[in-house]
N, C-alpha and C. Protein backbone atom coordinates (compact mmCIF):
# COMPACT_ATOMS: atom_id res chain seq x y z
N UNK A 1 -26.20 -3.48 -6.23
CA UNK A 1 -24.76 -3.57 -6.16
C UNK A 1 -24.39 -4.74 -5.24
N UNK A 2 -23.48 -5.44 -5.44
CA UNK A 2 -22.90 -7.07 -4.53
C UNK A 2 -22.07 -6.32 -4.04
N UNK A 3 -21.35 -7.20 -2.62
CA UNK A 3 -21.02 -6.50 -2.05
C UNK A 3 -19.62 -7.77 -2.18
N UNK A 4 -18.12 -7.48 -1.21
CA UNK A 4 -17.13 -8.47 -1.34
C UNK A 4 -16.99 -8.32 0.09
N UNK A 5 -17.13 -9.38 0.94
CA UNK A 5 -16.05 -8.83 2.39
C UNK A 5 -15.09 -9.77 2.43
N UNK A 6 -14.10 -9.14 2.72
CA UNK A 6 -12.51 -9.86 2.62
C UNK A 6 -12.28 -10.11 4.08
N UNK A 7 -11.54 -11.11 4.46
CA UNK A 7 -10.36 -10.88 5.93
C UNK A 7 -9.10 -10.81 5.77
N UNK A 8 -8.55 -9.66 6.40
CA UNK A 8 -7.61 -9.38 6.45
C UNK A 8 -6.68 -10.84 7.03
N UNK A 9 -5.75 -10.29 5.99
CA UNK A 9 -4.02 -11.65 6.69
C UNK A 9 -3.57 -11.18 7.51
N UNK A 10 -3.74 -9.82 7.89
CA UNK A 10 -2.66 -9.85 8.80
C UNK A 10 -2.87 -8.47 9.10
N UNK A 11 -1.98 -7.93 9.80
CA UNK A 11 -2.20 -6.30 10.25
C UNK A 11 -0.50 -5.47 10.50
N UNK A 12 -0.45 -4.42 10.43
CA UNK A 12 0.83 -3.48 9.97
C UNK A 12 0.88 -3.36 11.44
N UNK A 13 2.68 -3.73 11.75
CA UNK A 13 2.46 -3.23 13.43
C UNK A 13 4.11 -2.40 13.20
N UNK A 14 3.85 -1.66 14.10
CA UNK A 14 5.22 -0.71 13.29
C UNK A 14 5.17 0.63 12.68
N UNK A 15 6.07 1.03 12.64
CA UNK A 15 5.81 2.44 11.35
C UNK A 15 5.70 3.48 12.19
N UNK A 16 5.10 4.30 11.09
CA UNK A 16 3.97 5.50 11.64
C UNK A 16 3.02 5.32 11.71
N UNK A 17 2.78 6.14 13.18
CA UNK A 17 0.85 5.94 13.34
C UNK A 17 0.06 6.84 12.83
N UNK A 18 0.47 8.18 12.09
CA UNK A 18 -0.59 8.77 11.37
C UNK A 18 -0.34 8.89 9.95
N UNK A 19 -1.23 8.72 8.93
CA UNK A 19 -1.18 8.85 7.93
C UNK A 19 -0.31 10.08 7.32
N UNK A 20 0.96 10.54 6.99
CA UNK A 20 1.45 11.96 6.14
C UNK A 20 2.27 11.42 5.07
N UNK A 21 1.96 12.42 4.24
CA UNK A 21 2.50 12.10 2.69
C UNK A 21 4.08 11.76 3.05
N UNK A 22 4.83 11.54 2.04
CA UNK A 22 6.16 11.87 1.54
C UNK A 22 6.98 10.95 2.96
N UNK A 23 8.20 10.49 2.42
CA UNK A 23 9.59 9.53 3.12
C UNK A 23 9.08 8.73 3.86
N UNK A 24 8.60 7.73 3.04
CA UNK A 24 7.69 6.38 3.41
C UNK A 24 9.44 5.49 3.01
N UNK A 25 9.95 5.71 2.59
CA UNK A 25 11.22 4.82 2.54
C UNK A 25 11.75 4.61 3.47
N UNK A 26 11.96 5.61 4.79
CA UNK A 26 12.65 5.16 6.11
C UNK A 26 11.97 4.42 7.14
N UNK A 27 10.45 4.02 7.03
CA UNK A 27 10.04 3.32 7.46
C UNK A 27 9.92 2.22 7.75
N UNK A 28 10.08 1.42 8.97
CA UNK A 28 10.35 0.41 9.21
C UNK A 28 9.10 -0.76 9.85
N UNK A 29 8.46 -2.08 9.51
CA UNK A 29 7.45 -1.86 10.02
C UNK A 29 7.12 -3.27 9.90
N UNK A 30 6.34 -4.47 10.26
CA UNK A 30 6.09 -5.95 10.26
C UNK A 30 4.82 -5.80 10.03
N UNK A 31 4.51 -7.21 8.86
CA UNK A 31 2.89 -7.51 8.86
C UNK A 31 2.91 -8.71 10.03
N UNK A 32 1.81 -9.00 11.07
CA UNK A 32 1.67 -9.67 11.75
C UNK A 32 0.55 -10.38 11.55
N UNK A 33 0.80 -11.74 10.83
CA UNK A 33 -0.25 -12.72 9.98
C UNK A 33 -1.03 -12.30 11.49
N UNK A 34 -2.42 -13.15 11.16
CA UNK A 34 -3.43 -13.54 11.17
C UNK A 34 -3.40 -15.05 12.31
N UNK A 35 -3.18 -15.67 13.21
CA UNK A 35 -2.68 -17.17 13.54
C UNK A 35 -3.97 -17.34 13.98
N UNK A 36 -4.94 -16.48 13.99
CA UNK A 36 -6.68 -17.22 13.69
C UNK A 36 -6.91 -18.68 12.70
N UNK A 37 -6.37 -18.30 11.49
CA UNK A 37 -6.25 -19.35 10.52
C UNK A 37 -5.05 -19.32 9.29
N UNK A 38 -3.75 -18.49 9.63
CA UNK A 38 -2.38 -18.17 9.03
C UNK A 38 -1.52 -18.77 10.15
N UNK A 39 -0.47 -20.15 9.65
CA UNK A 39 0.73 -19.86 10.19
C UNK A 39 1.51 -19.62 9.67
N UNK A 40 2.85 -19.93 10.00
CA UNK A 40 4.14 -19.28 9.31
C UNK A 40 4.52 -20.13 8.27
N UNK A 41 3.94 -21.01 7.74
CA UNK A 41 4.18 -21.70 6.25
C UNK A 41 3.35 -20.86 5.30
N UNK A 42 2.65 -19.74 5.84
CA UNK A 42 1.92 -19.10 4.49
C UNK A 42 3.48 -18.13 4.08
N UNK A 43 4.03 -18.09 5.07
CA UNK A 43 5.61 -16.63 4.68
C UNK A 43 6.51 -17.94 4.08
N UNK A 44 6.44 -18.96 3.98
CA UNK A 44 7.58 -19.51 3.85
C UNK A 44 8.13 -19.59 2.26
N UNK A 45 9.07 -19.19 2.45
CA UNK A 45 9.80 -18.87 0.93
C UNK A 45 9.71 -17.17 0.35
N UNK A 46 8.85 -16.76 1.02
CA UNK A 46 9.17 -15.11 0.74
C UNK A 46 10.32 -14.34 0.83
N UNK A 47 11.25 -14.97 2.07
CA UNK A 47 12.40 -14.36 2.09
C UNK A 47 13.64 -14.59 1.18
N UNK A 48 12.80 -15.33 0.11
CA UNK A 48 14.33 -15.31 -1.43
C UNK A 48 13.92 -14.26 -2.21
N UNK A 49 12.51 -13.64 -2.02
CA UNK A 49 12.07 -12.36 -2.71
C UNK A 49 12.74 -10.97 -2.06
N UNK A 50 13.15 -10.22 -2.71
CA UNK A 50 13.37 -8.56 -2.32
C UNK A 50 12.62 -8.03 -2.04
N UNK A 51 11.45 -8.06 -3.04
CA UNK A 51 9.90 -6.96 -2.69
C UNK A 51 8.23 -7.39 -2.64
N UNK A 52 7.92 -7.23 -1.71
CA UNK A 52 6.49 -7.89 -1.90
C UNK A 52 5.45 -6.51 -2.32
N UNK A 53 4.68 -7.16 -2.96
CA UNK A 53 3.38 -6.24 -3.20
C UNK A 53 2.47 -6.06 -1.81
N UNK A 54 2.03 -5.34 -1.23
CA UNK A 54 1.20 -5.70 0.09
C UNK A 54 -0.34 -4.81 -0.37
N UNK A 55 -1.38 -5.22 -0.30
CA UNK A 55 -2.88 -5.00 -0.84
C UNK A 55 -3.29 -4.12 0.71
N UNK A 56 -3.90 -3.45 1.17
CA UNK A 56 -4.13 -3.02 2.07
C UNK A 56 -5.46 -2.34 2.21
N UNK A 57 -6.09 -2.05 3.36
CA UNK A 57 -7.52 -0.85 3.60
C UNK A 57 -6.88 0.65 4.35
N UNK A 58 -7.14 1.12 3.21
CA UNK A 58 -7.58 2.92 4.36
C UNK A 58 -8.85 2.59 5.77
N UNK A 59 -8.39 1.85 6.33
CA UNK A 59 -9.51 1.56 7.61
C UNK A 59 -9.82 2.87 8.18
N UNK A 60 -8.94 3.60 8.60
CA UNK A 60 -9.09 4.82 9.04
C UNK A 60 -10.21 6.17 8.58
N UNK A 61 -9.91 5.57 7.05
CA UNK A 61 -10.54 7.05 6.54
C UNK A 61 -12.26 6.95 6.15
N UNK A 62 -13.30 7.72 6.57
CA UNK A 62 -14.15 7.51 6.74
C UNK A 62 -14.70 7.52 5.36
N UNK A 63 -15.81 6.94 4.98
CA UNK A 63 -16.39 6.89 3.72
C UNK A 63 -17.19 8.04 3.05
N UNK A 64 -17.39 9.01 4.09
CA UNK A 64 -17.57 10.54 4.28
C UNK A 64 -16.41 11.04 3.17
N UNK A 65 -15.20 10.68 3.01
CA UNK A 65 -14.24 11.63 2.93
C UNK A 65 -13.50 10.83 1.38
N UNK A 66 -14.24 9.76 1.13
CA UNK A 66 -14.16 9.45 -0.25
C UNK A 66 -14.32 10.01 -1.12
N UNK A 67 -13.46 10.39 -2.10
CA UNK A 67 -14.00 11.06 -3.47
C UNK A 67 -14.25 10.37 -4.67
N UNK A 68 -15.34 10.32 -5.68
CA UNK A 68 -15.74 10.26 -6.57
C UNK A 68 -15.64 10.79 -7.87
N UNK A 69 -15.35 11.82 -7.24
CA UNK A 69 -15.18 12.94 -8.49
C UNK A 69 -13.66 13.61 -9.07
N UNK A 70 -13.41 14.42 -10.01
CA UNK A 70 -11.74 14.51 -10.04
C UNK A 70 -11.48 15.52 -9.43
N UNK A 71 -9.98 16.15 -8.81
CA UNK A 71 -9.87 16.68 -7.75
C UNK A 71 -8.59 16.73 -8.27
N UNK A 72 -7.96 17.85 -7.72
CA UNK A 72 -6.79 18.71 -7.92
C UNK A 72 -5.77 17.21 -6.84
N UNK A 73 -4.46 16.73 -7.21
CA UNK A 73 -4.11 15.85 -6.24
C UNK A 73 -3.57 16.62 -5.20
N UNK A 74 -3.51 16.00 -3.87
CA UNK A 74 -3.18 16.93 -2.82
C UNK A 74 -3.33 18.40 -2.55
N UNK A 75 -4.31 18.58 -3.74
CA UNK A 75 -5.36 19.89 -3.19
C UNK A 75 -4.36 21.38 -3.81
N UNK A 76 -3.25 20.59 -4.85
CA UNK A 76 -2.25 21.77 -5.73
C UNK A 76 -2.88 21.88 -6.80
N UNK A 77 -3.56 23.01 -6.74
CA UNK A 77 -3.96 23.51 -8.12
C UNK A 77 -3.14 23.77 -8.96
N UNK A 78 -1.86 24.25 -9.26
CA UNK A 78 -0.77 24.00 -10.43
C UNK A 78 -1.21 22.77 -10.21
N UNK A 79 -1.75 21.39 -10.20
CA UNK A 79 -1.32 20.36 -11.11
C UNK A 79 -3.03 20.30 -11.46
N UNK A 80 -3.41 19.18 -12.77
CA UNK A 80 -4.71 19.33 -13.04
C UNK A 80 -5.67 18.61 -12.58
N UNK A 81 -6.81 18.53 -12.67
CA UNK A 81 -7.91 17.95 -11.63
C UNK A 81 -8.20 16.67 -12.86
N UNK A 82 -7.78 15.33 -11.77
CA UNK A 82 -8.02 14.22 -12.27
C UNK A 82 -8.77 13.48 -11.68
N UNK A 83 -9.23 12.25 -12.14
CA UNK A 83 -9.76 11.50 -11.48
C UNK A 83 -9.35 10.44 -10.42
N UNK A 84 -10.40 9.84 -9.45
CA UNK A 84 -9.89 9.08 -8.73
C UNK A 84 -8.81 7.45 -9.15
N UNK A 85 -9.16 7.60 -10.37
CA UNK A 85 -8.23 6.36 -11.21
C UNK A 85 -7.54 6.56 -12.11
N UNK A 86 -6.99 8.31 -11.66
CA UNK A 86 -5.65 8.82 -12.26
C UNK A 86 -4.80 8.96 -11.20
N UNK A 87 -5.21 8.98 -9.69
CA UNK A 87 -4.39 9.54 -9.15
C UNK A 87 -4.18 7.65 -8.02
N UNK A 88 -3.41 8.03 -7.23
CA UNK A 88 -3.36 6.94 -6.29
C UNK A 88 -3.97 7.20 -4.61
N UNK A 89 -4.21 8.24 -4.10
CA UNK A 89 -4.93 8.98 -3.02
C UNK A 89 -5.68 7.61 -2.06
N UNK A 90 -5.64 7.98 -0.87
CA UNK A 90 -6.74 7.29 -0.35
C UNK A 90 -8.12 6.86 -0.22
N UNK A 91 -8.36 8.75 -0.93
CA UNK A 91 -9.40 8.36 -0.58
C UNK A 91 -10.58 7.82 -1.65
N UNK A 92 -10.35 6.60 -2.09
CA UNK A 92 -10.66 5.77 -2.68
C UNK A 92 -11.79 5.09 -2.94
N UNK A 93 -12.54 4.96 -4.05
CA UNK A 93 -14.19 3.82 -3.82
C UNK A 93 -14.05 2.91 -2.20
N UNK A 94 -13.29 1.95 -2.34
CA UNK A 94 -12.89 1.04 -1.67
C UNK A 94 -12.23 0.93 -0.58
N UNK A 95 -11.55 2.23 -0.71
CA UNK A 95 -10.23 2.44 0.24
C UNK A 95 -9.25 1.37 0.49
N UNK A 96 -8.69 1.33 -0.35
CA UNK A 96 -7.47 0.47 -0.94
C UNK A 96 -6.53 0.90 -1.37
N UNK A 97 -5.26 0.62 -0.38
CA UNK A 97 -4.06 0.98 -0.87
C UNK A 97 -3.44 -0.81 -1.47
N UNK A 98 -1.81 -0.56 -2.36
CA UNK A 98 -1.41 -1.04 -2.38
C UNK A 98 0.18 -0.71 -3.11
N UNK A 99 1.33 -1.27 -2.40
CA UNK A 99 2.29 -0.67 -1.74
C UNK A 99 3.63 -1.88 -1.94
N UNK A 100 4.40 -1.33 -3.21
CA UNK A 100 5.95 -2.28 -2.97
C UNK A 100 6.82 -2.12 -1.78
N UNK A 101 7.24 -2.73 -0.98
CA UNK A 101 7.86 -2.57 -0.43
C UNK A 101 9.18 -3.68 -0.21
N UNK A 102 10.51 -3.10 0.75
CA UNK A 102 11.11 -3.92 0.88
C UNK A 102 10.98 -5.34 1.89
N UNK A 103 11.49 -6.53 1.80
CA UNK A 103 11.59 -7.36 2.77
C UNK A 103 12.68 -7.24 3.42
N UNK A 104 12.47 -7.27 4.63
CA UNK A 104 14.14 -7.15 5.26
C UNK A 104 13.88 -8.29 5.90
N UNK A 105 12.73 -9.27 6.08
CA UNK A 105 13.26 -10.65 7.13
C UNK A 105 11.57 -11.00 7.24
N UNK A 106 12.11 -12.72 7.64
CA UNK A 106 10.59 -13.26 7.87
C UNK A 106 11.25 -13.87 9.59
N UNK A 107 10.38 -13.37 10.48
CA UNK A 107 10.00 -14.19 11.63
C UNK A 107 8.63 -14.86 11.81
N UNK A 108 9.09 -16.23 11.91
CA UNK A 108 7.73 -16.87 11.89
C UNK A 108 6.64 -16.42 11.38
N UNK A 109 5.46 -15.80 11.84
CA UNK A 109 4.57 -15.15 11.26
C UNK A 109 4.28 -13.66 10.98
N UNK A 110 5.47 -13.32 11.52
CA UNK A 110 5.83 -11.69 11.03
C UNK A 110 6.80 -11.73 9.62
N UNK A 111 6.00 -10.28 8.65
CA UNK A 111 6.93 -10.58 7.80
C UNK A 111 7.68 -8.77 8.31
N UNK A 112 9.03 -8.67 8.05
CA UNK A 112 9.08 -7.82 8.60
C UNK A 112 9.73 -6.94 6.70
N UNK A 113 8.96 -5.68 6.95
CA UNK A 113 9.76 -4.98 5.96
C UNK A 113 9.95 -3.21 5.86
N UNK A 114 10.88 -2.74 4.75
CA UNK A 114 10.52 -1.43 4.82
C UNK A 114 10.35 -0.50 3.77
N UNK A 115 9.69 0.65 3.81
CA UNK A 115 8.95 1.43 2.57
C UNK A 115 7.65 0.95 2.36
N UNK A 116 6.63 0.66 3.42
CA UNK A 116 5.82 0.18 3.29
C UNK A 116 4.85 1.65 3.84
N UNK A 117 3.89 1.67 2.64
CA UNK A 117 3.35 3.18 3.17
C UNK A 117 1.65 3.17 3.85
N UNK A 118 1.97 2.60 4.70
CA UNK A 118 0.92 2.01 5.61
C UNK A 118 0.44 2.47 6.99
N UNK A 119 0.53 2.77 7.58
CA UNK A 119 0.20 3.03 9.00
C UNK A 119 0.06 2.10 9.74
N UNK A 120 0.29 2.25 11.35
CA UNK A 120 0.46 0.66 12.18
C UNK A 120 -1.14 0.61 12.69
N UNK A 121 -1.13 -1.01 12.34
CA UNK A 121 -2.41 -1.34 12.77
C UNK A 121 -3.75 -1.54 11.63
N UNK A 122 -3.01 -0.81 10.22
CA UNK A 122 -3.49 -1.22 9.22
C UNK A 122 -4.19 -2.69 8.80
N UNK A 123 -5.49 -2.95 8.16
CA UNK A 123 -5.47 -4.42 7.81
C UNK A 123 -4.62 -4.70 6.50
N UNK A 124 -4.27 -5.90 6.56
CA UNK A 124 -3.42 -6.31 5.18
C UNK A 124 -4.57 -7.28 4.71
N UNK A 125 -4.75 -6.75 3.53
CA UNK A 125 -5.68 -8.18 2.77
C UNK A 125 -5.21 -8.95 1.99
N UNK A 126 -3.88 -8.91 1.69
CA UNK A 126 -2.93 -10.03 0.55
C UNK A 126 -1.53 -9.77 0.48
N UNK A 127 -0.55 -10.36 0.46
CA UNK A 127 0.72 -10.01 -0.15
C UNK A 127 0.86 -10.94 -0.92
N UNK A 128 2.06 -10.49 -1.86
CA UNK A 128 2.57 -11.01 -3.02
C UNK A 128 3.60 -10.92 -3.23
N UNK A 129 4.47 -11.96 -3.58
CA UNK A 129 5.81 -11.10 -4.55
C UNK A 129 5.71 -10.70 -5.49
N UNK A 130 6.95 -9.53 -5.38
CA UNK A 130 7.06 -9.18 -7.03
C UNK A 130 8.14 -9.37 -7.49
N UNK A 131 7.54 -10.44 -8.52
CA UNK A 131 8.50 -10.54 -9.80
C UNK A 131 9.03 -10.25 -10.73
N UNK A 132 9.92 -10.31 -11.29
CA UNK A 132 10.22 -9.39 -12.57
C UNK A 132 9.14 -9.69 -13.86
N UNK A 133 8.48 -10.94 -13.80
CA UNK A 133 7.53 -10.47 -15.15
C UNK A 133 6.46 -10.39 -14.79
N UNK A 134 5.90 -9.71 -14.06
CA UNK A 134 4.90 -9.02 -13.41
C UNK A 134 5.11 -8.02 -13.88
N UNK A 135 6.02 -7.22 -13.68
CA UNK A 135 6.24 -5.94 -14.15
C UNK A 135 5.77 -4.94 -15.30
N UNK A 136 5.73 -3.96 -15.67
CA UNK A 136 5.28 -3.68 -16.82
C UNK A 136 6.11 -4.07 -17.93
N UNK A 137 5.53 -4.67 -18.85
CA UNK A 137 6.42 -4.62 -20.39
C UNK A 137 6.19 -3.22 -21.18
N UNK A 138 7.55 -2.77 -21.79
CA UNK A 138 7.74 -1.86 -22.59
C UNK A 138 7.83 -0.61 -21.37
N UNK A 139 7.86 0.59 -22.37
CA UNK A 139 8.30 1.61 -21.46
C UNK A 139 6.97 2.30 -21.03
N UNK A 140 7.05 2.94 -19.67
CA UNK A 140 6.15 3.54 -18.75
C UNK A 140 5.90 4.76 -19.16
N UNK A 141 4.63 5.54 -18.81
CA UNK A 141 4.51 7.01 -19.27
C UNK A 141 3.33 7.43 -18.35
N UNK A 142 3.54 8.90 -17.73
CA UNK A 142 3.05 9.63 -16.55
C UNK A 142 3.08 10.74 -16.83
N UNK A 143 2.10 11.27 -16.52
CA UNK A 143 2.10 13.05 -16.62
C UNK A 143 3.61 13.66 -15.56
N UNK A 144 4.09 14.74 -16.01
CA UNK A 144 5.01 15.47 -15.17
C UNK A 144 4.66 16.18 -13.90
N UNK A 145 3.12 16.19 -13.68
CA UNK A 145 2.66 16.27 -12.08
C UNK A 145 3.08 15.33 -11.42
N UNK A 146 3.16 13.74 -11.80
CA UNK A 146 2.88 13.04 -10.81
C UNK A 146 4.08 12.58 -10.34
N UNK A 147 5.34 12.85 -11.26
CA UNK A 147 6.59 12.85 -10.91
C UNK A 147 6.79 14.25 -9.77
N UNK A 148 6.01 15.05 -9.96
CA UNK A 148 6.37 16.14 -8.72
C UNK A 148 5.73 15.91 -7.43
N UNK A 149 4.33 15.28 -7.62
CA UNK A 149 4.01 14.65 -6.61
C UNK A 149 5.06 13.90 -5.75
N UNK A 150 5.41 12.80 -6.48
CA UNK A 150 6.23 11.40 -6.05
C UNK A 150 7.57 11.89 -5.89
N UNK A 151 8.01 13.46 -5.92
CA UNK A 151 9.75 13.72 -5.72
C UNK A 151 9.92 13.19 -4.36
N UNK A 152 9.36 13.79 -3.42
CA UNK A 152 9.67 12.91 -1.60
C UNK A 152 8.85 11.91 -1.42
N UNK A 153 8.05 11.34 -1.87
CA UNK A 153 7.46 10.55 -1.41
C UNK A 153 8.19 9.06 -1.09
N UNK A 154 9.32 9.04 -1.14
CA UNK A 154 10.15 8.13 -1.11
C UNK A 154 10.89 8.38 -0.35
């Protein structure tokens, strides 16, 4: 198996400091580039965008606690046992999140935004905007668990 090691751009300073599900929307929170080898011309022009994509690591969660296998989501048996690339969970091959959120402002090398469902101190390994044709074409379709999942999670 090859392996990838990335460096993080930047790191989540802000927010909440422990990982809990649900009202990641009132969160408020800055990526703080990297000025190892990021300055503030890597943000420049982000702030005509609304929402960036932000790529992120579950740093936290130990590789112990990864699942492989399919699993009831959040451990509700009313919903059905899927796999790790049905559901969005942390605990992930890779441990990789990734997360729309809003921009509310660029300072120099902070980008600052909110609904970002991250934890402070997080590594960031990429942002992006998102654009409208990025988006999905045609219409979307989801099981009715995962809309019950996602009722607060916002």
């Amino acid at each position: 198996m090859s392996e990838i090691f990335l460096r993080p751009v930047g790191w989540v300073r802000g927010g909440r400091v422990a990982a809990e599900d649900d009202a990641w929307d009132a969160e408020r929170a800055a990526i703080e580039l990297d000025t190892g080898w990021l300055g503030a011309e890597a943000l420049q022009g982000l702030d005509a965008f609304s929402h960036a994509e932000v790529l992120f690591q579950f740093d936290r969660l130990p590789e112990s606690e990864v699942v492989l296998t399919a699993r009831h989501p959040r451990g509700n048996q009313d919903w059905p046992k899927v796999g790790v690339f049905a559901q969005r969970g942390r605990n992930r091959p890779n441990r990789l999140g990734i997360s729309v959120c809003r921009i509310t402002g660029v300072e120099g090398t902070r980008l600052l935004v909110a609904g970002l469902d991250a934890i402070d101190g997080t590594p960031v390994l990429d942002i992006k905007p998102v654009m409208a044709e990025f988006l999905p074409r045609g219409e979307l379709r989801q099981p009715d668990w995962s809309r019950e999942l996602m009722a607060d999670y916002w």
